[in-house]
ModelCIF file with pLDDT and N, C-alpha, C, O atoms, coordinates in Angstrom:
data_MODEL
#
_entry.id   MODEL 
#
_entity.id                         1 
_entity.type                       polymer 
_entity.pdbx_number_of_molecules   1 
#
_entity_poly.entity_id                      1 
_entity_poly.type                           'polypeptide(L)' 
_entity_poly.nstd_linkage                   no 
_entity_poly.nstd_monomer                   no 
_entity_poly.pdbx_seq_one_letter_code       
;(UNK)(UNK)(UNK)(UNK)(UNK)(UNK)(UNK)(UNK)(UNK)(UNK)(UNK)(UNK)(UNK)(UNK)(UNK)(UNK)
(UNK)(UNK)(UNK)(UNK)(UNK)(UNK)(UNK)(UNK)(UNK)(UNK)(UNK)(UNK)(UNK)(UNK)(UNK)(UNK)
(UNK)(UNK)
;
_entity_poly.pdbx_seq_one_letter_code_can   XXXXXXXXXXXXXXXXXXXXXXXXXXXXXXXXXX 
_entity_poly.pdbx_strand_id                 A 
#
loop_
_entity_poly_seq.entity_id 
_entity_poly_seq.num 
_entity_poly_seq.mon_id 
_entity_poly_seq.hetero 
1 1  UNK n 
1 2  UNK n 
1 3  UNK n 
1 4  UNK n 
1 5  UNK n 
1 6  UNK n 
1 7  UNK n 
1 8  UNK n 
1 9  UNK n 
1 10 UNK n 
1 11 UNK n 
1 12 UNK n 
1 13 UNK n 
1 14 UNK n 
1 15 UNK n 
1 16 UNK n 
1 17 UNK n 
1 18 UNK n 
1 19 UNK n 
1 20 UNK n 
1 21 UNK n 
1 22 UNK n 
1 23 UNK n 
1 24 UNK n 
1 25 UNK n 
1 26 UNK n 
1 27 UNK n 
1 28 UNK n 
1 29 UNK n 
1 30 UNK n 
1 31 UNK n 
1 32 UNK n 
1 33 UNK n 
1 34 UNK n 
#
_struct_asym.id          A 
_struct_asym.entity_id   1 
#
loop_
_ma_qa_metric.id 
_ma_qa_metric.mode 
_ma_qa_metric.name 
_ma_qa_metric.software_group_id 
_ma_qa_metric.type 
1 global pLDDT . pLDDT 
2 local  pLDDT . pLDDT 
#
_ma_qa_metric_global.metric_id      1 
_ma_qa_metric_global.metric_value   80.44 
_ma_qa_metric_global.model_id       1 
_ma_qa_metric_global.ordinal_id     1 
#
loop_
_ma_qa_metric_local.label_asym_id 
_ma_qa_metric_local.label_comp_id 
_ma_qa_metric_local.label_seq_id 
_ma_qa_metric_local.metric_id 
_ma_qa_metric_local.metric_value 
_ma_qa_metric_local.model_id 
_ma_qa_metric_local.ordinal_id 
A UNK 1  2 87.00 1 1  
A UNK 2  2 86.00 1 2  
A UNK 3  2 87.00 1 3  
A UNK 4  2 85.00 1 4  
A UNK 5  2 81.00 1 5  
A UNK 6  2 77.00 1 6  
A UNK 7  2 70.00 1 7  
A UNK 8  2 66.00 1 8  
A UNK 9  2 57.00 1 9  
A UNK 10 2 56.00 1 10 
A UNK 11 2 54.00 1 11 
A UNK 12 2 56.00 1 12 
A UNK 13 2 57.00 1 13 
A UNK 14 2 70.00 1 14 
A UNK 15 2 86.00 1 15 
A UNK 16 2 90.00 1 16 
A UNK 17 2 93.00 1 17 
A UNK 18 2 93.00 1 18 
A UNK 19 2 94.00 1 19 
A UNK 20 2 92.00 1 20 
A UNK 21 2 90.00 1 21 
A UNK 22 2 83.00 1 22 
A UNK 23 2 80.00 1 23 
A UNK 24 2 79.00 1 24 
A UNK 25 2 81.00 1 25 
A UNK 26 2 86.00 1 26 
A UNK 27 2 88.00 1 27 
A UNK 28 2 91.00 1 28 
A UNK 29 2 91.00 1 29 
A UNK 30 2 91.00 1 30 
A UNK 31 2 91.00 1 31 
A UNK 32 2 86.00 1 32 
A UNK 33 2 81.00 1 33 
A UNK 34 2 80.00 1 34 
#
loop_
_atom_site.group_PDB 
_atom_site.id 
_atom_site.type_symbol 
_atom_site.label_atom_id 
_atom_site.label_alt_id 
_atom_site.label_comp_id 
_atom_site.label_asym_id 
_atom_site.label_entity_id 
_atom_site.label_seq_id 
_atom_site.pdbx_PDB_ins_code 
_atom_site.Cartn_x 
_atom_site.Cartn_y 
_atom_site.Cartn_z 
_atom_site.occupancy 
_atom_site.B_iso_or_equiv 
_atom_site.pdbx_formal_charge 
_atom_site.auth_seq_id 
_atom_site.auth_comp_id 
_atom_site.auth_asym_id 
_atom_site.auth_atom_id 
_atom_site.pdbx_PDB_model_num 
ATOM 1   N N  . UNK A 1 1  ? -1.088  3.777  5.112  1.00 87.00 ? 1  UNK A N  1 
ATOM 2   C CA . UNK A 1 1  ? -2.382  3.519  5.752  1.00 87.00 ? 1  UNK A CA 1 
ATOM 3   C C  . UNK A 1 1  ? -3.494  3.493  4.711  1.00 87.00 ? 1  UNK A C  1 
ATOM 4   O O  . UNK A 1 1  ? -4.316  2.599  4.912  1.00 87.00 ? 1  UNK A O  1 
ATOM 5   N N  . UNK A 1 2  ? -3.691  4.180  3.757  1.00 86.00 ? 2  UNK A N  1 
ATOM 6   C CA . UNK A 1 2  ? -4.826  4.552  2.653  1.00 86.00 ? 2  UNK A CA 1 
ATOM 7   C C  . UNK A 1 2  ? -4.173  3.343  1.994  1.00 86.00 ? 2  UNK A C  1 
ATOM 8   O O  . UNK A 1 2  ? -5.073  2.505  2.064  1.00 86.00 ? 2  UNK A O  1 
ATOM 9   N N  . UNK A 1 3  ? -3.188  2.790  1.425  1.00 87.00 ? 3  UNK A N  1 
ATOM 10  C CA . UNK A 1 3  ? -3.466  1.562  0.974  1.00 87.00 ? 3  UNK A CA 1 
ATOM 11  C C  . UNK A 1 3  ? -3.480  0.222  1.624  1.00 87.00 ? 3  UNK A C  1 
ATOM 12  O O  . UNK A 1 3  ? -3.560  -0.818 0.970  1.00 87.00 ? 3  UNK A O  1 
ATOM 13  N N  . UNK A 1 4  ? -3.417  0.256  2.642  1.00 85.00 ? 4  UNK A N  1 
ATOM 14  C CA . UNK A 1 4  ? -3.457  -1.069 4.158  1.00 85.00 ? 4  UNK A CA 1 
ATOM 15  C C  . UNK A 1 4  ? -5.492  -1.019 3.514  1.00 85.00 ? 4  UNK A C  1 
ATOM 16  O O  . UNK A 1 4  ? -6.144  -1.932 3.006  1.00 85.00 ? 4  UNK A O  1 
ATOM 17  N N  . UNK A 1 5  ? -5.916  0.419  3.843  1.00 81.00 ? 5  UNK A N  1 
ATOM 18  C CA . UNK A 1 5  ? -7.816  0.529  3.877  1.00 81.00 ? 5  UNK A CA 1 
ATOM 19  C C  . UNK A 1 5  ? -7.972  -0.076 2.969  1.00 81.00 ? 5  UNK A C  1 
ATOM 20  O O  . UNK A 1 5  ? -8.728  -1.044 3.045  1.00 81.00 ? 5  UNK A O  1 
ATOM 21  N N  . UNK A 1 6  ? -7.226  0.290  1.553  1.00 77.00 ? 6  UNK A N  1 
ATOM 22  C CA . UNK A 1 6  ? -7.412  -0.174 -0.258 1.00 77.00 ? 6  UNK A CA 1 
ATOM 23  C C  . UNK A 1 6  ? -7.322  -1.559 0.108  1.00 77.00 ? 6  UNK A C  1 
ATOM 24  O O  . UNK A 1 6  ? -8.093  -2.290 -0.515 1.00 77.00 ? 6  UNK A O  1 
ATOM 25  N N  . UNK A 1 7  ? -6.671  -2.042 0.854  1.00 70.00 ? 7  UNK A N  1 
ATOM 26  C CA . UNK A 1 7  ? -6.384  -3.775 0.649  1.00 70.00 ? 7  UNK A CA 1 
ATOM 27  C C  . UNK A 1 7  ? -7.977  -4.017 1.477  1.00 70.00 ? 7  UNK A C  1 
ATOM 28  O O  . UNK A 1 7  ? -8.974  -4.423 0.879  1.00 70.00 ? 7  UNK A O  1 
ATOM 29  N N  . UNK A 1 8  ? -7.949  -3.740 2.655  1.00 66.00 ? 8  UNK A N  1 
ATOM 30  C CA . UNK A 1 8  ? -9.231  -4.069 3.503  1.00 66.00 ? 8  UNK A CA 1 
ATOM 31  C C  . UNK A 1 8  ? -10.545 -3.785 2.692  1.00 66.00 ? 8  UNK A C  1 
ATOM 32  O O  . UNK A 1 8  ? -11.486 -4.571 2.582  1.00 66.00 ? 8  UNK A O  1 
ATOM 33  N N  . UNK A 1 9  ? -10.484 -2.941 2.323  1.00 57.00 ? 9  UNK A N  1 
ATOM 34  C CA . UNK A 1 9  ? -12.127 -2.501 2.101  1.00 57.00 ? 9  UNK A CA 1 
ATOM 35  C C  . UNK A 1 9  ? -12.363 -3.187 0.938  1.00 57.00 ? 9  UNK A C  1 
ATOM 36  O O  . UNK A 1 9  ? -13.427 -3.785 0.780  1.00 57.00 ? 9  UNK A O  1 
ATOM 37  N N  . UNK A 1 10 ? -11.428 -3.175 0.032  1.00 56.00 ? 10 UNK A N  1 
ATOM 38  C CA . UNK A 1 10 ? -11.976 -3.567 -1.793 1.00 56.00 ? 10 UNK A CA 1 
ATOM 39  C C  . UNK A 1 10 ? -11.939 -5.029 -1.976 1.00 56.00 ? 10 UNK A C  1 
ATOM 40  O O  . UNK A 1 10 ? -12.166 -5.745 -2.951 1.00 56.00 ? 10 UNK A O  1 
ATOM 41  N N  . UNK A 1 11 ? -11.456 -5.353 -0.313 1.00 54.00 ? 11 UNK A N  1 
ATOM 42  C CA . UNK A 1 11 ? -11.357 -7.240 -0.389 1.00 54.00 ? 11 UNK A CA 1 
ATOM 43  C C  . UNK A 1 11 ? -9.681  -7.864 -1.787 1.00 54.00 ? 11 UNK A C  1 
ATOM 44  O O  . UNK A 1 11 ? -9.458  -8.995 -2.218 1.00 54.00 ? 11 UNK A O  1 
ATOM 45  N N  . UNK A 1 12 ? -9.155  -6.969 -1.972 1.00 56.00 ? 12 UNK A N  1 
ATOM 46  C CA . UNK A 1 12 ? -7.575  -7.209 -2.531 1.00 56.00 ? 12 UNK A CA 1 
ATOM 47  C C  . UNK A 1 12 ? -6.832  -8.288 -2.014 1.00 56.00 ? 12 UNK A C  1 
ATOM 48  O O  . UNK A 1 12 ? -6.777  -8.746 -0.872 1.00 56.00 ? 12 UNK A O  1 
ATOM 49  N N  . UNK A 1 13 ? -6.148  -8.682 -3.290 1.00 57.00 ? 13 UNK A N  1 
ATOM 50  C CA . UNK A 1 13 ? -5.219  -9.665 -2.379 1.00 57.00 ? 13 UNK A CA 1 
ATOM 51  C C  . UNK A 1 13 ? -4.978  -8.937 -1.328 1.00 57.00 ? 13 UNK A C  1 
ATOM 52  O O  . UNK A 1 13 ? -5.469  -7.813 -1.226 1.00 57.00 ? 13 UNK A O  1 
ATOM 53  N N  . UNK A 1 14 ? -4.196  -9.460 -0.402 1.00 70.00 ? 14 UNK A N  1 
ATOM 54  C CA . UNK A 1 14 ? -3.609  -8.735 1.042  1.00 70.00 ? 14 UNK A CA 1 
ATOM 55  C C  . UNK A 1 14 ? -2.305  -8.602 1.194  1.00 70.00 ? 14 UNK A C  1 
ATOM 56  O O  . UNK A 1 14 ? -1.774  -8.060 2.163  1.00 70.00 ? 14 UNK A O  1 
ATOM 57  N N  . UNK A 1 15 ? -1.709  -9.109 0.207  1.00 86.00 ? 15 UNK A N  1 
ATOM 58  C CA . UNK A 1 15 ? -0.530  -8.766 0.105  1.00 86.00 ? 15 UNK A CA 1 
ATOM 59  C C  . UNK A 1 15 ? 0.270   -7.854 -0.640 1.00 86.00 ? 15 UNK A C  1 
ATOM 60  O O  . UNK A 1 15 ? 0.933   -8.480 -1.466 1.00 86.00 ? 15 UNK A O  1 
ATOM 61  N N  . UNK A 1 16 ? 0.464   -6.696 -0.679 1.00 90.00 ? 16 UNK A N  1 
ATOM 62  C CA . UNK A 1 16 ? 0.869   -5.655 -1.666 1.00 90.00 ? 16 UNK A CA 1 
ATOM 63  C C  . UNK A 1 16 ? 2.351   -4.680 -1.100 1.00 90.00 ? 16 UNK A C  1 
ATOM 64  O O  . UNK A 1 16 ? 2.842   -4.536 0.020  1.00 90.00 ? 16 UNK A O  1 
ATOM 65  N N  . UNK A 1 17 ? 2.666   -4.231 -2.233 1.00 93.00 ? 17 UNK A N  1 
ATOM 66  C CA . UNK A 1 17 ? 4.057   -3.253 -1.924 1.00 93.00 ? 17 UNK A CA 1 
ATOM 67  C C  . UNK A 1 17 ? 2.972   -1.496 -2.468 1.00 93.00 ? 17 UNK A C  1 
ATOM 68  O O  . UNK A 1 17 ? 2.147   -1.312 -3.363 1.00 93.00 ? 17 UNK A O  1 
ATOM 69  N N  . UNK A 1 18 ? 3.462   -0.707 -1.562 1.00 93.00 ? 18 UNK A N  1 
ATOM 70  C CA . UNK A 1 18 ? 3.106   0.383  -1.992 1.00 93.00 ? 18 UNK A CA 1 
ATOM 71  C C  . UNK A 1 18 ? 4.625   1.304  -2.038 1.00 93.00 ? 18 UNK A C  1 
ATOM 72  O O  . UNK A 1 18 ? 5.638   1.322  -1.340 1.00 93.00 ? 18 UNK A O  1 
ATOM 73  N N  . UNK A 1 19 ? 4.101   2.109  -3.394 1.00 94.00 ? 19 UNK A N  1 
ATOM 74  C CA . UNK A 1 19 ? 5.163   3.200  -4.072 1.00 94.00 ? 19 UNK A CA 1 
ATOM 75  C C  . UNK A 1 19 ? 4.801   4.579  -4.092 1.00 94.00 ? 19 UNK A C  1 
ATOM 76  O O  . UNK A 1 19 ? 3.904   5.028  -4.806 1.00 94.00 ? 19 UNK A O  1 
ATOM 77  N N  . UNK A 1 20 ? 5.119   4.884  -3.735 1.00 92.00 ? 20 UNK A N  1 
ATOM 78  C CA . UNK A 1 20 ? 4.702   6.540  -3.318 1.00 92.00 ? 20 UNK A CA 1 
ATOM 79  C C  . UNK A 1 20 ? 5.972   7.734  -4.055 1.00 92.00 ? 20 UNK A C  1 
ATOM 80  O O  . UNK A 1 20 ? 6.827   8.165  -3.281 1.00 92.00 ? 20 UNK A O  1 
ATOM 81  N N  . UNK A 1 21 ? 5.990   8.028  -5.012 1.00 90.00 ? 21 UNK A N  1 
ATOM 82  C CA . UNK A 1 21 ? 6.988   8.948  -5.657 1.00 90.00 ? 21 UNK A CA 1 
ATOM 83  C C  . UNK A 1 21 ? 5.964   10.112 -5.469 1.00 90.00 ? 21 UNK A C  1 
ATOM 84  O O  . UNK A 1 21 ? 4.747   10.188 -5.638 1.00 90.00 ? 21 UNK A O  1 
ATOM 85  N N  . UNK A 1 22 ? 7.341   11.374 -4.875 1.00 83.00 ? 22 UNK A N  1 
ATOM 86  C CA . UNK A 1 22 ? 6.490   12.487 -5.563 1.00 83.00 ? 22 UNK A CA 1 
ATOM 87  C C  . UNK A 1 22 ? 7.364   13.194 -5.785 1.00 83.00 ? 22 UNK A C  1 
ATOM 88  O O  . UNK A 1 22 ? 8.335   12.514 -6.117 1.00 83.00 ? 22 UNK A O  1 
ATOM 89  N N  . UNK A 1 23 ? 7.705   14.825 -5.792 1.00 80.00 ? 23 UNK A N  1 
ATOM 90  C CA . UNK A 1 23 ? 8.338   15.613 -6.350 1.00 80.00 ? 23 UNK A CA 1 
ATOM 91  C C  . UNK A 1 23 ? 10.239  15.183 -5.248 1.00 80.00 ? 23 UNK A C  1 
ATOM 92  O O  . UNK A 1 23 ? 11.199  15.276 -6.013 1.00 80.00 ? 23 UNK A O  1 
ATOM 93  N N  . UNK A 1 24 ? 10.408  15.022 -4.629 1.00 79.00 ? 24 UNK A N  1 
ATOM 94  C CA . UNK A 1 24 ? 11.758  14.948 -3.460 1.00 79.00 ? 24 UNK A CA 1 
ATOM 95  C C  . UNK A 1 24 ? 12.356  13.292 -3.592 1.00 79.00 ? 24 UNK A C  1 
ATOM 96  O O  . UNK A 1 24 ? 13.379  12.930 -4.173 1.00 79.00 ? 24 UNK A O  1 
ATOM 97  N N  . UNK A 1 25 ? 11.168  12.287 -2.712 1.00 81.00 ? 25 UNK A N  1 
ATOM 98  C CA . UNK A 1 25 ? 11.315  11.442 -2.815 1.00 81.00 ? 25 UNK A CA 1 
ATOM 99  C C  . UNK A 1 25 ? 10.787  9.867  -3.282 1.00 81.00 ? 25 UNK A C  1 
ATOM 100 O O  . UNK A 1 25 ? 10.025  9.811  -4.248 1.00 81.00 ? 25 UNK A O  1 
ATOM 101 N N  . UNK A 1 26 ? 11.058  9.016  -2.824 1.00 86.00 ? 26 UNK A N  1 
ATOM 102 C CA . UNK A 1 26 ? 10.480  7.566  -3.641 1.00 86.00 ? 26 UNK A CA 1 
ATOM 103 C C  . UNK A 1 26 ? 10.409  6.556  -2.550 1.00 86.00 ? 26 UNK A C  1 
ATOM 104 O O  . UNK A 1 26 ? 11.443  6.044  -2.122 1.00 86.00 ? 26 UNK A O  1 
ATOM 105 N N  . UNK A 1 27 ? 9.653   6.357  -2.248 1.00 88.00 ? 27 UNK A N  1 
ATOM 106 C CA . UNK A 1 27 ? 9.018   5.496  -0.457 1.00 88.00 ? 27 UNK A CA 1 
ATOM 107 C C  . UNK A 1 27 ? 8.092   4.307  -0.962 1.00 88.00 ? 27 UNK A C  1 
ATOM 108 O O  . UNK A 1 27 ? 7.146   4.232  -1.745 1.00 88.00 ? 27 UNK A O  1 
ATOM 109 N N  . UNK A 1 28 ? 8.812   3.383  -0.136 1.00 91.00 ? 28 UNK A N  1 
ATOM 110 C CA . UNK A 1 28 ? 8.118   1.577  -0.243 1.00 91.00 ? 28 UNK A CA 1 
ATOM 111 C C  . UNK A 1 28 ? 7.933   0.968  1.096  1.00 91.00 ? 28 UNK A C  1 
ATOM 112 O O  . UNK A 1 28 ? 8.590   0.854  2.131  1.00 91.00 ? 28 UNK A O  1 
ATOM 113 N N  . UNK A 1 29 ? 6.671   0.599  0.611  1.00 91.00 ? 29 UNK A N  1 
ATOM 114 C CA . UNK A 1 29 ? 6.195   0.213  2.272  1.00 91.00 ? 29 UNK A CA 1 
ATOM 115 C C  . UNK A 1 29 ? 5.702   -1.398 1.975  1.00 91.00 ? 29 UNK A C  1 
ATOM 116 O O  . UNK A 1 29 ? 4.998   -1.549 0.977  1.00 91.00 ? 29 UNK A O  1 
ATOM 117 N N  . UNK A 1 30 ? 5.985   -2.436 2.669  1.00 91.00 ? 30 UNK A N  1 
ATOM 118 C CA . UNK A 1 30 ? 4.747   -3.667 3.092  1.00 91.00 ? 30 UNK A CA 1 
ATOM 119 C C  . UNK A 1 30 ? 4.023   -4.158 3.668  1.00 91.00 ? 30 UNK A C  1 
ATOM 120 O O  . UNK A 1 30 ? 4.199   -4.587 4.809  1.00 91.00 ? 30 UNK A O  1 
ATOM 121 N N  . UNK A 1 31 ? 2.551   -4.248 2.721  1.00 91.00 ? 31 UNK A N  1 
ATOM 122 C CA . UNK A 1 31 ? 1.690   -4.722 3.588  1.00 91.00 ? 31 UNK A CA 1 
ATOM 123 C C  . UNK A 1 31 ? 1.334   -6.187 3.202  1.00 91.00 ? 31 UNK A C  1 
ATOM 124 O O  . UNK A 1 31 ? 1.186   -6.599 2.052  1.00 91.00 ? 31 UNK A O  1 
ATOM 125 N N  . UNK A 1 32 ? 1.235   -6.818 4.214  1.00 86.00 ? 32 UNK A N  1 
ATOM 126 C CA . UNK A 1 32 ? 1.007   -8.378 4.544  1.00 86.00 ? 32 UNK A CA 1 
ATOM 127 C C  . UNK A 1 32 ? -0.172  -8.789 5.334  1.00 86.00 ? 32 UNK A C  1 
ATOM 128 O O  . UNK A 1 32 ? -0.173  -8.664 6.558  1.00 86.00 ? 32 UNK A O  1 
ATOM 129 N N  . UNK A 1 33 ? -1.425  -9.396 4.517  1.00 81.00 ? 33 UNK A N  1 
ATOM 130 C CA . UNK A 1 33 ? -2.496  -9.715 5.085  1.00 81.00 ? 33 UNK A CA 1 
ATOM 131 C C  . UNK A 1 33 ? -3.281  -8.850 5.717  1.00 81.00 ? 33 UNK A C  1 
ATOM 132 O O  . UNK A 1 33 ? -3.953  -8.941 6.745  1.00 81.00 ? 33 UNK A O  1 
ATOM 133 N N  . UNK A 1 34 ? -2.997  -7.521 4.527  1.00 80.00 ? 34 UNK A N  1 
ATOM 134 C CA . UNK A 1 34 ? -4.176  -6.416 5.113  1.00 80.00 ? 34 UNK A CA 1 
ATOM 135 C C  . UNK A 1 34 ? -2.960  -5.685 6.116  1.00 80.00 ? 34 UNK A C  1 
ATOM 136 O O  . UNK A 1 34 ? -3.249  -4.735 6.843  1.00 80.00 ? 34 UNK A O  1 
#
């Protein structure tokens, strides 16, 4: 969701993969046109 806002608000391409590593695991999400 905080990077869906990052795409909306900062006017970003709209198409992005987000990566989220932290100490356990490693999570990929897509967002498409915001």
């Amino acid at each position: 969701i905080a990077c869906a806002r990052l795409v909306r608000g900062e006017g970003r391409g709209a198409n992005i993969i987000s990566f989220d590593m932290g100490g356990t695991t490693a999570k990929a999400a897509l967002i498409e046109n915001g």
